[in-house]
Protein backbone atom coordinates (compact mmCIF):
# COMPACT_ATOMS: atom_id res chain seq x y z
CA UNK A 1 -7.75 5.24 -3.22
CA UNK A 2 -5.62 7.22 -6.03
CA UNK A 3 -2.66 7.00 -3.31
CA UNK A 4 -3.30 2.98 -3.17
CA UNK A 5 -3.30 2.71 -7.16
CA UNK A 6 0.11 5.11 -7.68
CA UNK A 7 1.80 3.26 -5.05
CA UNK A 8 0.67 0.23 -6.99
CA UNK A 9 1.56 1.36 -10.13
CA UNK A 10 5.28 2.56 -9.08
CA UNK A 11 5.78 -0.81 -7.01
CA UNK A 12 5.10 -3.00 -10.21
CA UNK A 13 7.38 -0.91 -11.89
CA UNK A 14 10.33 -1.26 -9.83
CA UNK A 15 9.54 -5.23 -9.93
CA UNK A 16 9.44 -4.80 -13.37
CA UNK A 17 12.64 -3.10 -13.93
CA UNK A 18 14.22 -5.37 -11.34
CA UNK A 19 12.77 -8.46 -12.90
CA UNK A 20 14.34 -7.33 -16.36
CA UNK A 21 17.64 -6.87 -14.41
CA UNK A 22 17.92 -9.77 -12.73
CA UNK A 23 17.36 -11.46 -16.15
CA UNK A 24 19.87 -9.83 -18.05
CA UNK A 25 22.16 -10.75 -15.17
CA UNK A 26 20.43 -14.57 -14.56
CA UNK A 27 23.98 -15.99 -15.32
CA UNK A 28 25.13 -14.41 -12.69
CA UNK A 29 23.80 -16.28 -9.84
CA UNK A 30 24.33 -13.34 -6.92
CA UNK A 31 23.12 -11.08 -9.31
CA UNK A 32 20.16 -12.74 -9.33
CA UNK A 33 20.02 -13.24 -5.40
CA UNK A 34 20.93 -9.23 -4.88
CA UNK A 35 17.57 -8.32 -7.21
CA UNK A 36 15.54 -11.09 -5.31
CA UNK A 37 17.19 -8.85 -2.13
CA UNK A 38 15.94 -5.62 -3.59
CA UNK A 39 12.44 -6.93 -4.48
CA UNK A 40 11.98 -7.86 -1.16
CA UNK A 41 12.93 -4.74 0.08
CA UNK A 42 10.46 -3.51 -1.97
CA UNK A 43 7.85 -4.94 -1.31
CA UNK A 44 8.51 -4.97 2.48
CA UNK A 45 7.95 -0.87 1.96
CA UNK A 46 4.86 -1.36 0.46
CA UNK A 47 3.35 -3.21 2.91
CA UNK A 48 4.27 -0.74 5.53
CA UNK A 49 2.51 1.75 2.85
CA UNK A 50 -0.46 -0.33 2.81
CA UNK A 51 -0.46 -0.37 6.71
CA UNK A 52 -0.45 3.40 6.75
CA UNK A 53 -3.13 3.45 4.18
CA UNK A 54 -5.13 1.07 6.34
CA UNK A 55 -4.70 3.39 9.11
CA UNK A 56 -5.75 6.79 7.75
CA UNK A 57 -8.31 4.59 5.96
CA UNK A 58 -10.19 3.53 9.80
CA UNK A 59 -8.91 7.50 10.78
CA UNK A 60 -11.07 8.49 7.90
CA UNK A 61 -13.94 6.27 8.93
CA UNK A 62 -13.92 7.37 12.38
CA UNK A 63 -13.69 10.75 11.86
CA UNK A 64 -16.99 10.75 9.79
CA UNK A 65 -18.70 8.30 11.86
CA UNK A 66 -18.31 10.87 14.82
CA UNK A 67 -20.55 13.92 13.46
CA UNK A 68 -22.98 11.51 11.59
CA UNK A 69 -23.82 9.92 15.36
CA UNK A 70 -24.16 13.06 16.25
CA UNK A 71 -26.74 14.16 14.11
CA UNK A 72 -28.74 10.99 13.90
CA UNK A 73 -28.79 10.08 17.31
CA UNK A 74 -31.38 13.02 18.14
CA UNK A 75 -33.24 12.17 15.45
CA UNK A 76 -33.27 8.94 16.19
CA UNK A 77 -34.68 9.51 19.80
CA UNK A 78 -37.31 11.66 18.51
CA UNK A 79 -38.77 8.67 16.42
């Protein structure tokens, strides 16, 4: 969960500093359209971030649902 909240923290950030970059620059209308480019980016490569997340997330699940089965399920049988 501390991964999900740093990645978080570092994405809003870069918005951030784009944002304030693409305002300094809002004259400039391809300025503007080359931060919109980069935010995108962005946030593009933290959703594949959150996908791997996800992933080890259900790994994690899985991998202590396994042994916890295994230990119940005799009990279980004895009741």
């Amino acid at each position: 969960m501390d991964e999900f909240w740093a990645m978080m923290n570092t994405l809003g950030d870069q918005i951030s500093y784009l944002v304030e970059k693409a305002e300094l620059n809002f004259s400039d209308v391809e300025a503007v359209r080359s931060v919109m480019g980069e935010i995108g980016k962005q946030m593009e490569l933290f959703m594949k971030n959150i996908e791997h997340l996800v992933a080890q997330a259900d790994q994690c699940r899985r991998d202590i649902e396994r042994p916890r089965s295994v230990l119940y399920d005799p009990i279980d049988d004895e009741a």
